[in-house]
C-alpha atoms as a PDB file:
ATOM      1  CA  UNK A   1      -0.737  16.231 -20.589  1.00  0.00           C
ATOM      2  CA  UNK A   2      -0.372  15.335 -17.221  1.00  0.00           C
ATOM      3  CA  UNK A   3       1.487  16.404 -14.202  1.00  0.00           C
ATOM      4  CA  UNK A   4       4.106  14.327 -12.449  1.00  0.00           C
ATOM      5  CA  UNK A   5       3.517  14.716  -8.439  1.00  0.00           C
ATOM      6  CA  UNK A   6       5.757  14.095  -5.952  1.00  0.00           C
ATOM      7  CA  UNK A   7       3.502  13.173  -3.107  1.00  0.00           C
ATOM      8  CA  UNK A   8       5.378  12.784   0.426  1.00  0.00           C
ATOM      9  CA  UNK A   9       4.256  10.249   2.831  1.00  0.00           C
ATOM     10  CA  UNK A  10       4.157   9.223   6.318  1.00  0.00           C
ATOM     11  CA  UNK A  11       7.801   8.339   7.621  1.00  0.00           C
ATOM     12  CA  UNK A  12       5.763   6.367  10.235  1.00  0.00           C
ATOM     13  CA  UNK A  13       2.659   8.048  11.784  1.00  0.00           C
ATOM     14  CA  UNK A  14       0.220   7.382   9.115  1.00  0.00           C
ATOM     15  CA  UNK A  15      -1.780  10.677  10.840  1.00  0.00           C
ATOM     16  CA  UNK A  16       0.814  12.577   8.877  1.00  0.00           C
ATOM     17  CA  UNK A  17      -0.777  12.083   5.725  1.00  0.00           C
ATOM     18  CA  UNK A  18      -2.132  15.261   4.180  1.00  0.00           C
ATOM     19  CA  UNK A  19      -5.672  15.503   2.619  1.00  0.00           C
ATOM     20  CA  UNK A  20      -4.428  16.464  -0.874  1.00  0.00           C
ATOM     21  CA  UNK A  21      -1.724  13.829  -0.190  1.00  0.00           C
ATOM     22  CA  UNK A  22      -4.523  11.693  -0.394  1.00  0.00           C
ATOM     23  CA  UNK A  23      -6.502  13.156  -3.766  1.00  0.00           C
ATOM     24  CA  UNK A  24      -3.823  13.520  -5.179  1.00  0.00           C
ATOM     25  CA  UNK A  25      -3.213   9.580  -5.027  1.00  0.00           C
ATOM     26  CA  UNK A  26      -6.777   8.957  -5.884  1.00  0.00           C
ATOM     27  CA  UNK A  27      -6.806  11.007  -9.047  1.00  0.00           C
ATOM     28  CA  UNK A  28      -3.472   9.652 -10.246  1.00  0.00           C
ATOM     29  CA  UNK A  29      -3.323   7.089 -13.587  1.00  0.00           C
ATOM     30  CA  UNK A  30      -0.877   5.621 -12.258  1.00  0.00           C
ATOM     31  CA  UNK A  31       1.482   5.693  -8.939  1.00  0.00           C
ATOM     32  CA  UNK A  32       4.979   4.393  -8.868  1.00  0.00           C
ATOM     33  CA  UNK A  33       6.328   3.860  -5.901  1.00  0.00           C
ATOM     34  CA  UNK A  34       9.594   2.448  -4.196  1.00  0.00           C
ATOM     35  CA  UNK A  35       8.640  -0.865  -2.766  1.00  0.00           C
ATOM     36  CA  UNK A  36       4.864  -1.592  -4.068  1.00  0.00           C
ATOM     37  CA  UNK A  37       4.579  -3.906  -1.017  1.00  0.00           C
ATOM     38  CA  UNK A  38       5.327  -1.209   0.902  1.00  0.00           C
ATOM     39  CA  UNK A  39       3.022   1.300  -0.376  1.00  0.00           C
ATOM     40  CA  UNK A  40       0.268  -1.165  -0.878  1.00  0.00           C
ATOM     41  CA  UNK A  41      -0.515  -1.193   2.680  1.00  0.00           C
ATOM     42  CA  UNK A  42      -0.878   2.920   2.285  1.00  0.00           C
ATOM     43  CA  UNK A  43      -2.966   3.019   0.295  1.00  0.00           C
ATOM     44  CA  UNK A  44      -5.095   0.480   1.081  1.00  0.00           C
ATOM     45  CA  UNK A  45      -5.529   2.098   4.536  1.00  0.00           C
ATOM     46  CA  UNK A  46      -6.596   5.134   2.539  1.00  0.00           C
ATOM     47  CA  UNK A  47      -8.727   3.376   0.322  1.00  0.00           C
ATOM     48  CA  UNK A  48      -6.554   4.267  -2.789  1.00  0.00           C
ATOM     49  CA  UNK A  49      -7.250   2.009  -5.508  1.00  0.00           C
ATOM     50  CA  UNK A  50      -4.849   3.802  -8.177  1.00  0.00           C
ATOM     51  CA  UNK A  51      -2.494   1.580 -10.362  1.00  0.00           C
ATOM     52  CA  UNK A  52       0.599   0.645  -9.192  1.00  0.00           C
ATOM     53  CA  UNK A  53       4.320   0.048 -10.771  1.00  0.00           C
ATOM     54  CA  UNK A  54       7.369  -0.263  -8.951  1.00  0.00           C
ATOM     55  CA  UNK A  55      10.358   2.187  -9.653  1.00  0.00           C
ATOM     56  CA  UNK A  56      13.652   1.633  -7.648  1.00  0.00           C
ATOM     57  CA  UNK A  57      17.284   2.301  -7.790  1.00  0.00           C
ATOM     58  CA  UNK A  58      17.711  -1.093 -10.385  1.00  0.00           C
ATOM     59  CA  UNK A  59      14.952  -0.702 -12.408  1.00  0.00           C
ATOM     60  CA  UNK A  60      14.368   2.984 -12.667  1.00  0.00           C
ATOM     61  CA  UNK A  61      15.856   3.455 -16.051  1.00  0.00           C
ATOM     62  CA  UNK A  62      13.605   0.646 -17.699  1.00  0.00           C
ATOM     63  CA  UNK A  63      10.588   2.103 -16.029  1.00  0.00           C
ATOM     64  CA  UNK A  64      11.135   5.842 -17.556  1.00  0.00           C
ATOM     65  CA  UNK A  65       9.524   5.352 -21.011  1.00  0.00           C
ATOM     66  CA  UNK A  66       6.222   3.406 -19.409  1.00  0.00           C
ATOM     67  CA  UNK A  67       5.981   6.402 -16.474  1.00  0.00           C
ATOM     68  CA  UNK A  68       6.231   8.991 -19.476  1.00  0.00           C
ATOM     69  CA  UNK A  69       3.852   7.096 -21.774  1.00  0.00           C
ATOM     70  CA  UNK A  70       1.611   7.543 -19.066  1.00  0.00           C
ATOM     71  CA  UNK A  71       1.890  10.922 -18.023  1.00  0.00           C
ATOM     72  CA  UNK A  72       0.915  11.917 -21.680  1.00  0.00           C
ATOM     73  CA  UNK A  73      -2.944  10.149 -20.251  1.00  0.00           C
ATOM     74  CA  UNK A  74      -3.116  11.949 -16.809  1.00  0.00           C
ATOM     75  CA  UNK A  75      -1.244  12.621 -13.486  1.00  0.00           C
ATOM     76  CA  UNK A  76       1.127  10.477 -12.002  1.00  0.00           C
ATOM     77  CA  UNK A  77       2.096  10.529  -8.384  1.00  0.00           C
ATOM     78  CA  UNK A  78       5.692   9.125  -7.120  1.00  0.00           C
ATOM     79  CA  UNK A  79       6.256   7.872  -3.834  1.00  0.00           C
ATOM     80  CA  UNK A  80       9.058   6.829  -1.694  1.00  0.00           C
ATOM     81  CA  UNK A  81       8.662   4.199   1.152  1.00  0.00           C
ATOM     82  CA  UNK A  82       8.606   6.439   3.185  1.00  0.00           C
ATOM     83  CA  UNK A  83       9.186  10.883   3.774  1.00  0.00           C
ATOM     84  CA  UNK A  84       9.517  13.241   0.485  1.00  0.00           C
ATOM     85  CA  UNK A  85      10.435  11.569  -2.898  1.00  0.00           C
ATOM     86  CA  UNK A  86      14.051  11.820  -4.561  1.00  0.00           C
ATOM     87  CA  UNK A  87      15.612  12.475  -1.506  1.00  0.00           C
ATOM     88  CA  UNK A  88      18.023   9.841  -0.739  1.00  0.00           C
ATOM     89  CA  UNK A  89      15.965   7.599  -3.029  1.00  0.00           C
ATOM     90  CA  UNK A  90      15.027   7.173  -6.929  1.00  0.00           C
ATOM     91  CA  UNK A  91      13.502   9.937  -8.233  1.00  0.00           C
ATOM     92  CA  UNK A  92      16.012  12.666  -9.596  1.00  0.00           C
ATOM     93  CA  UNK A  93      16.083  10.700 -12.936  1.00  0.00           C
ATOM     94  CA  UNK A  94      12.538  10.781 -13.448  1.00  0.00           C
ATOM     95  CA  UNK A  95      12.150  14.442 -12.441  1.00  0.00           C
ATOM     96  CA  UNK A  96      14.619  14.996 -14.999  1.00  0.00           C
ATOM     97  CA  UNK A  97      13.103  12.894 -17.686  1.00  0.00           C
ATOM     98  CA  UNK A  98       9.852  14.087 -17.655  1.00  0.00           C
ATOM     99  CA  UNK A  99      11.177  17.965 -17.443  1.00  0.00           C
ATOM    100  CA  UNK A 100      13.088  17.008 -20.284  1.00  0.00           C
ATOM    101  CA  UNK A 101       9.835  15.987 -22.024  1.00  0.00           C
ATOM    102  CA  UNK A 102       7.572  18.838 -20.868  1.00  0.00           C
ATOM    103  CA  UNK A 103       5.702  17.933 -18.652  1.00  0.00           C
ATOM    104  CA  UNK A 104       5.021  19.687 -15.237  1.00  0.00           C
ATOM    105  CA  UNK A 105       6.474  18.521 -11.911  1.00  0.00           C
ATOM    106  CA  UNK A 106       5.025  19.488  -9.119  1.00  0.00           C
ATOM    107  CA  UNK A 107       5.076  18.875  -5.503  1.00  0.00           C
ATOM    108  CA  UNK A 108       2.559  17.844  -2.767  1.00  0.00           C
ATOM    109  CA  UNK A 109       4.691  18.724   0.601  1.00  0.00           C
ATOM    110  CA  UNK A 110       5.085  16.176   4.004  1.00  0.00           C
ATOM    111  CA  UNK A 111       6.951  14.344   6.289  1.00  0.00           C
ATOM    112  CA  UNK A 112      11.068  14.350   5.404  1.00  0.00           C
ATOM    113  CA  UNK A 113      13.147  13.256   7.966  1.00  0.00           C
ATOM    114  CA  UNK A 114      15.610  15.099   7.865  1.00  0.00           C
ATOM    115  CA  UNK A 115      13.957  18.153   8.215  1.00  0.00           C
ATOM    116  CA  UNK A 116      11.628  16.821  11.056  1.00  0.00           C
ATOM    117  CA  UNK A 117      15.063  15.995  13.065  1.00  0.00           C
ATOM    118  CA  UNK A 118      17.069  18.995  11.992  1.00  0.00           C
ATOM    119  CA  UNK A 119      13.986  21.605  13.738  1.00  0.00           C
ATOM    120  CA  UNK A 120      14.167  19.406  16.957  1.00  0.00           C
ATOM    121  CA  UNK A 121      17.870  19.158  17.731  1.00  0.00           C
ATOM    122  CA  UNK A 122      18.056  22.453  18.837  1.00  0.00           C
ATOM    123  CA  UNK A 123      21.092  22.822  16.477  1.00  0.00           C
ATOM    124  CA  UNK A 124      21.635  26.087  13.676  1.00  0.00           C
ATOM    125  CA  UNK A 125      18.680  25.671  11.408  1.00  0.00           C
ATOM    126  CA  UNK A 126      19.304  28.965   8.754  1.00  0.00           C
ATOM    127  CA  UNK A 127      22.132  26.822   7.434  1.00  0.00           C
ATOM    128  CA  UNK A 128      22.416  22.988   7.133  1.00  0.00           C
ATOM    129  CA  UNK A 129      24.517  20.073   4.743  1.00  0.00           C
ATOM    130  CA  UNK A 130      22.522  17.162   4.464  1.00  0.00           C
ATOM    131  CA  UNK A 131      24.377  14.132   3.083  1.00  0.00           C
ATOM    132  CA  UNK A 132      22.114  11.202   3.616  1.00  0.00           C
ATOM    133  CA  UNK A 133      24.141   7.987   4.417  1.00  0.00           C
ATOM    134  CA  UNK A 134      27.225   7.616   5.931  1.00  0.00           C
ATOM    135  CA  UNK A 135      29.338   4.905   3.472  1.00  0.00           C
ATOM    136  CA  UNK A 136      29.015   1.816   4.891  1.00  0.00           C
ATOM    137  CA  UNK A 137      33.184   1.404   4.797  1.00  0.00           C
ATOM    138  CA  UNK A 138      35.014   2.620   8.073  1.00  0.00           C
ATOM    139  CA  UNK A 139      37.504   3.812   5.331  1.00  0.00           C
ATOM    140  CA  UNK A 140      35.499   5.561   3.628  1.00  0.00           C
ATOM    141  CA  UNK A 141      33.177   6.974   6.088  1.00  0.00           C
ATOM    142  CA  UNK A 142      36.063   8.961   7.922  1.00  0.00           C
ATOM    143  CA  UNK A 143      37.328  10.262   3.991  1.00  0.00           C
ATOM    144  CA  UNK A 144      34.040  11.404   4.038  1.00  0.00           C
ATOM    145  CA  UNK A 145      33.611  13.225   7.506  1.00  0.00           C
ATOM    146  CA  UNK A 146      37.102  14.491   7.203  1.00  0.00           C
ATOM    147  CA  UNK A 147      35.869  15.928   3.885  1.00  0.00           C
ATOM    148  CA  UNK A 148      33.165  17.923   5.896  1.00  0.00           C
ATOM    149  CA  UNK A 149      35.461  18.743   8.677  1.00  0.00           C
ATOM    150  CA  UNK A 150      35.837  22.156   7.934  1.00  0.00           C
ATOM    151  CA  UNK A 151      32.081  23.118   7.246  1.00  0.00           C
ATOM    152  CA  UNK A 152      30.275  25.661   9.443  1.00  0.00           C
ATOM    153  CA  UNK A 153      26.828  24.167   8.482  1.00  0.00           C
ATOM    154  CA  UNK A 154      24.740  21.990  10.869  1.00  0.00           C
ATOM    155  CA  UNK A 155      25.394  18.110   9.309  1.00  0.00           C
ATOM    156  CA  UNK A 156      22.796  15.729   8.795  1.00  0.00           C
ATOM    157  CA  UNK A 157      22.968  12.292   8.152  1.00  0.00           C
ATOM    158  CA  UNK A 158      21.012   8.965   7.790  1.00  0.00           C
ATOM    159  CA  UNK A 159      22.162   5.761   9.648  1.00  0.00           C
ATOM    160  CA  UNK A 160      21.066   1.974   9.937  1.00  0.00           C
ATOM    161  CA  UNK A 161      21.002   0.640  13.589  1.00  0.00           C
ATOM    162  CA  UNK A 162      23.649  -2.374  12.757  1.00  0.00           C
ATOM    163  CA  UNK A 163      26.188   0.703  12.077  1.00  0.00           C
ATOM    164  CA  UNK A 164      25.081   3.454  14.410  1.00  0.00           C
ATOM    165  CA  UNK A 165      27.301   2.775  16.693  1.00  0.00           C
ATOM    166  CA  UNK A 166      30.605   2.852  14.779  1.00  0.00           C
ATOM    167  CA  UNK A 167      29.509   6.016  12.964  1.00  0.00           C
ATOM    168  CA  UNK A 168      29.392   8.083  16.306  1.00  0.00           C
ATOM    169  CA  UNK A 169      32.906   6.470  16.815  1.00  0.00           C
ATOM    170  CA  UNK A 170      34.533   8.167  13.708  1.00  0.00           C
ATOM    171  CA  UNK A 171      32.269  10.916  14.042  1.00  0.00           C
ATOM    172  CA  UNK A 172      33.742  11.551  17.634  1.00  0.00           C
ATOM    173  CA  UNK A 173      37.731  11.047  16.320  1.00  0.00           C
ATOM    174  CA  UNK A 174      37.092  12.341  12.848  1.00  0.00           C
ATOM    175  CA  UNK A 175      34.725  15.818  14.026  1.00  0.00           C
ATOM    176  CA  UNK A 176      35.961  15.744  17.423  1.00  0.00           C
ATOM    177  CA  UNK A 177      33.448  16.259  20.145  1.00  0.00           C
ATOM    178  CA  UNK A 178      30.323  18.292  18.973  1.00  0.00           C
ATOM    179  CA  UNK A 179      27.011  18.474  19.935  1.00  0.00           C
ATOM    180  CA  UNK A 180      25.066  16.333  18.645  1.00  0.00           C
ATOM    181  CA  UNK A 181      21.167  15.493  17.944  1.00  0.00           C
ATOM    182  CA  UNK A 182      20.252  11.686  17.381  1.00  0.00           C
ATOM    183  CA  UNK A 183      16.931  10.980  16.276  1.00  0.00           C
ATOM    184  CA  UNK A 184      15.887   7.232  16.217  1.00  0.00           C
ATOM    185  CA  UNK A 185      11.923   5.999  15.121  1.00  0.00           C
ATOM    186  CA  UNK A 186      10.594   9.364  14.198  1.00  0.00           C
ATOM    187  CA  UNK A 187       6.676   9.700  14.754  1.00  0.00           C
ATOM    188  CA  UNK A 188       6.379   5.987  15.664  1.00  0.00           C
ATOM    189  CA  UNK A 189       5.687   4.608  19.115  1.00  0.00           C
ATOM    190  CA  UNK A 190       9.288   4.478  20.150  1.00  0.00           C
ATOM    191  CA  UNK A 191       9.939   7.234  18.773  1.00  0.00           C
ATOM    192  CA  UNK A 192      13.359   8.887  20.772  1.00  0.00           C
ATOM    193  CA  UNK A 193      15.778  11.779  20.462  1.00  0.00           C
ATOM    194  CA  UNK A 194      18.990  12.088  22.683  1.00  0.00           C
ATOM    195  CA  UNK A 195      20.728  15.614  22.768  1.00  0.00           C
ATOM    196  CA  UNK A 196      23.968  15.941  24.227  1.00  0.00           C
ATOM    197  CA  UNK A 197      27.856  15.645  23.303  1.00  0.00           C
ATOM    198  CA  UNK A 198      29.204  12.896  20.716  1.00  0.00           C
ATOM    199  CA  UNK A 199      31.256  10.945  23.253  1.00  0.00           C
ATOM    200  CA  UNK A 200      27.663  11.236  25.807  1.00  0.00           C
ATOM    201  CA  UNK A 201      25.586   9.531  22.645  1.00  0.00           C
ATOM    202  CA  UNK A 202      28.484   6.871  21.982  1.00  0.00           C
ATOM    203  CA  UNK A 203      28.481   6.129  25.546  1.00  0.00           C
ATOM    204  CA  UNK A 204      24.396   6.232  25.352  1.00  0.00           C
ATOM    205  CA  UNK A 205      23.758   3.717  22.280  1.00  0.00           C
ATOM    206  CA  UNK A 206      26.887   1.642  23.129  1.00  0.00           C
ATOM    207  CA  UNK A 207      25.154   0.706  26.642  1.00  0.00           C
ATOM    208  CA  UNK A 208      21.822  -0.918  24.542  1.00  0.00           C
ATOM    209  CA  UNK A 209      21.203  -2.424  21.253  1.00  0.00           C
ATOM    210  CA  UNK A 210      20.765   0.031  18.786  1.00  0.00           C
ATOM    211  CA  UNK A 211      16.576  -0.245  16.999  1.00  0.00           C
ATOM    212  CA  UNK A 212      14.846   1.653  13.978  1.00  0.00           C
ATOM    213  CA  UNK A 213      16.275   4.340  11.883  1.00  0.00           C
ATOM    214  CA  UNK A 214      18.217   6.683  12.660  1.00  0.00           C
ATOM    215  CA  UNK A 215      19.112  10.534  12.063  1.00  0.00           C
ATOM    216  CA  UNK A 216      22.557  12.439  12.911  1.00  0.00           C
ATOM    217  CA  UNK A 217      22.089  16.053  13.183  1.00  0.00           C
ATOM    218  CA  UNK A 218      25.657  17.569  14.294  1.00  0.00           C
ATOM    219  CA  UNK A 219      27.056  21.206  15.368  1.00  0.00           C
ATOM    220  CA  UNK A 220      29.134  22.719  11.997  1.00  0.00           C
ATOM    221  CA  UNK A 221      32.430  23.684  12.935  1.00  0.00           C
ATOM    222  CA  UNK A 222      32.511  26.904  15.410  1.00  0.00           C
ATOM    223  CA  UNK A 223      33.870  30.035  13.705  1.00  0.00           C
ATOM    224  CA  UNK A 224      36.014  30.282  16.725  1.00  0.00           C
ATOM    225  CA  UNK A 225      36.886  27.229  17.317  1.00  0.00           C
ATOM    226  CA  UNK A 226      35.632  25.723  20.457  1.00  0.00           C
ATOM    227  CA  UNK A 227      35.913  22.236  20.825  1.00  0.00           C
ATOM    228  CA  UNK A 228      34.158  20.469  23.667  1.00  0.00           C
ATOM    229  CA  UNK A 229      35.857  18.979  26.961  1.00  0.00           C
ATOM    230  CA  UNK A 230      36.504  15.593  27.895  1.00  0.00           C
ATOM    231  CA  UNK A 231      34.544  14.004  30.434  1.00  0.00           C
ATOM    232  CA  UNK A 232      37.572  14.556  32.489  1.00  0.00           C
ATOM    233  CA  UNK A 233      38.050  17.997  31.865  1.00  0.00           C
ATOM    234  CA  UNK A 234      34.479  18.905  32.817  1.00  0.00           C
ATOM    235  CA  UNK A 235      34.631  16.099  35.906  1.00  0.00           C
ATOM    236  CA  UNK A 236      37.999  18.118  37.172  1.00  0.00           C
ATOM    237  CA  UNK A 237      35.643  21.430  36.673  1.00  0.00           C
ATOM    238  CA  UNK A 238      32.682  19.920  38.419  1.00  0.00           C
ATOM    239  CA  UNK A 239      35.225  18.861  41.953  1.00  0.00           C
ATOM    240  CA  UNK A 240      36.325  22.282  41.828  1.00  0.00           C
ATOM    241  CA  UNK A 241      33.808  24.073  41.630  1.00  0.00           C
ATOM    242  CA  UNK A 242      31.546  21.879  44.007  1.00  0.00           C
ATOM    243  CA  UNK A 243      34.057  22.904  47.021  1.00  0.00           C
ATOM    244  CA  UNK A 244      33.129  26.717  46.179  1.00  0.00           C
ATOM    245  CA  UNK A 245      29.619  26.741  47.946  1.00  0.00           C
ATOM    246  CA  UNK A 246      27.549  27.305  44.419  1.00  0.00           C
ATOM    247  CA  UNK A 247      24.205  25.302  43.945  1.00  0.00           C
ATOM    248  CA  UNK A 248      24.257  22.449  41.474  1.00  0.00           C
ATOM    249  CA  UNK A 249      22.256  24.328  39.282  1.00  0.00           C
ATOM    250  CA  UNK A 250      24.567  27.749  39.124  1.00  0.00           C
ATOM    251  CA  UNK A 251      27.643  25.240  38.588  1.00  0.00           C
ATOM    252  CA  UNK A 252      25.978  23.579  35.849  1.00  0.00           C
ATOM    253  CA  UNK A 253      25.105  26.532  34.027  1.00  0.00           C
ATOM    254  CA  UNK A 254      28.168  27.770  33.971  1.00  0.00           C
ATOM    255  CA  UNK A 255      30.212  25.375  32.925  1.00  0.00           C
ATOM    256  CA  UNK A 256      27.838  24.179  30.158  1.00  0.00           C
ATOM    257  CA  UNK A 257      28.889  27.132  28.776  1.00  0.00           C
ATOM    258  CA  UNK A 258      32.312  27.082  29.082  1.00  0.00           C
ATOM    259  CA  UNK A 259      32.438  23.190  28.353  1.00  0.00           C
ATOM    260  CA  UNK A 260      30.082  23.163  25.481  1.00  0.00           C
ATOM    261  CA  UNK A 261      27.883  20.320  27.228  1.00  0.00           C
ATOM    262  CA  UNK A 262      24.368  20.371  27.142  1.00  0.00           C
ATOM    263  CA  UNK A 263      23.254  21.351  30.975  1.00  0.00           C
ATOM    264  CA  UNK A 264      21.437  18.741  31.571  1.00  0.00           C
ATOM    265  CA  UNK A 265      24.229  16.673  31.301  1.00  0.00           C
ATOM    266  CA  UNK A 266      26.588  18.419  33.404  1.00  0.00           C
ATOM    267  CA  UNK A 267      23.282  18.527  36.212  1.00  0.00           C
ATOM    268  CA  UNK A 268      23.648  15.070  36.235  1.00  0.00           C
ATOM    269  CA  UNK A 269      27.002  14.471  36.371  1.00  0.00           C
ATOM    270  CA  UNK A 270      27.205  16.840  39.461  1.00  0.00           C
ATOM    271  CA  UNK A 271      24.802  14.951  41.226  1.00  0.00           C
ATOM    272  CA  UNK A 272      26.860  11.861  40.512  1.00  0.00           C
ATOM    273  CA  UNK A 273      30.011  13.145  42.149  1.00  0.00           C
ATOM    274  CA  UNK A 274      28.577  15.150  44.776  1.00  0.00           C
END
């Protein structure tokens, strides 16, 4: 009996591909995969010749019994267009079938997204709620933030470019203003990650037109609460304290603190009112 793999791929640099990522492919009786468009170009860049079958979120019950039948020949390897399988795509069905059926399922580690943007927002990392996409509904997406509200854990979510915008909008009215980590094009050449407050990032992607994918990684809710200032409060701060004979960069640091703006921001704005 075979083994079902879950085999993670690149989420864009195709460097990221692991060696046994690669065997593992080779060796497999058959690979099903997300988009087989998609992962044809993969593999052919790796020179995997494996056979392929499409399983997605509308055909993924149909395609059970043939993925099973196979696994009783040899190893089969899933794939996702992209990152680690059966997160935020098809997948957990299958797992579950072919668990169900005993066989093994095991598997073959890589690039996730989430993960990748959650190390690098220099955010909490021992505790996180990932939640994939944001509904697509205004409606709905502030239920669903409101939901969350209360949660101490760092937030991650997934968002398209066309809605980017009005996400860190309800995010900013629904969550208030946290820090916040967005990660756009992960790994690729424009690849880009803006740190700073949820009204700074609103103001950032508002001012060009949102490209690639994106990931939200935002501060859980403070034990003590602590909710950061407006760009008036900290501008009022800044005035003050720039008539008090401190350098730009003891002001800064001090009233990142107390403001619960990222430093670098506050730097700048200093410089800007100076």
């Amino acid at each position: 009996m075979g083994i079902l793999y879950l085999v993670a791929t690149p989420i864009g640099n195709l460097e990221d591909m692991s060696p046994r990522a690669v065997r593992i492919l080779r060796e497999a009786v058959l690979i099903a995969a997300e988009d087989t468009r998609h992962t044809g170009i993969l593999l052919k860049h790796f020179d995997i010749q494996s056979p392929l079958t499409s399983y997605f979120e509308h055909n993924k019950i149909n395609k059970l019994d043939r993925i099973l039948e196979a696994l009783i020949s040899g190893d089969v390897a899933l794939v996702s267009d992209a990152g680690t399988p059966a997160i935020n795509d098809p997948g957990y069905e299958l797992v579950q079938a072919a668990l169900a059926s005993g066989f093994d399922v095991r598997p073959v580690p890589g690039p996730s997204a989430p993960i990748s943007a959650l190390t690098v927002s220099g955010l909490p990392t021992d505790s996180f709620l990932y939640l994939g996409y944001l509904p697509h509904k205004a409606s709905d997406r502030r239920a669903r933030l409101t939901e969350i509200s209360q949660q101490p854990y760092t937030l991650i979510f997934l968002e398209s470019p066309h809605r980017v915008v009005d996400a860190l909008d309800d995010i900013l009215s629904t969550l208030c203003n946290r820090r916040i980590c967005v990660a756009r094009e992960m790994t690729k050449m424009y690849e880009e990650f803006w740190r700073g407050s949820t009204s700074g990032a609103l103001d950032y992607f508002k001012s060009k037109e949102p490209r690639g994918e994106f990931t939200l990684v935002i501060e859980g809710k403070m034990k003590e609460e602590r909710s950061l200032w407006t760009e008036d409060e900290l501008l009022k701060a800044i005035k003050s304290e720039l008539n008090s004979g401190k350098s730009a960069k003891e002001i800064s640091s001090e009233l990142a603190e107390q403001s619960g703006w990222n430093k670098k921001e506050v730097y700048a704005l200093i410089n800007q009112n100076k």
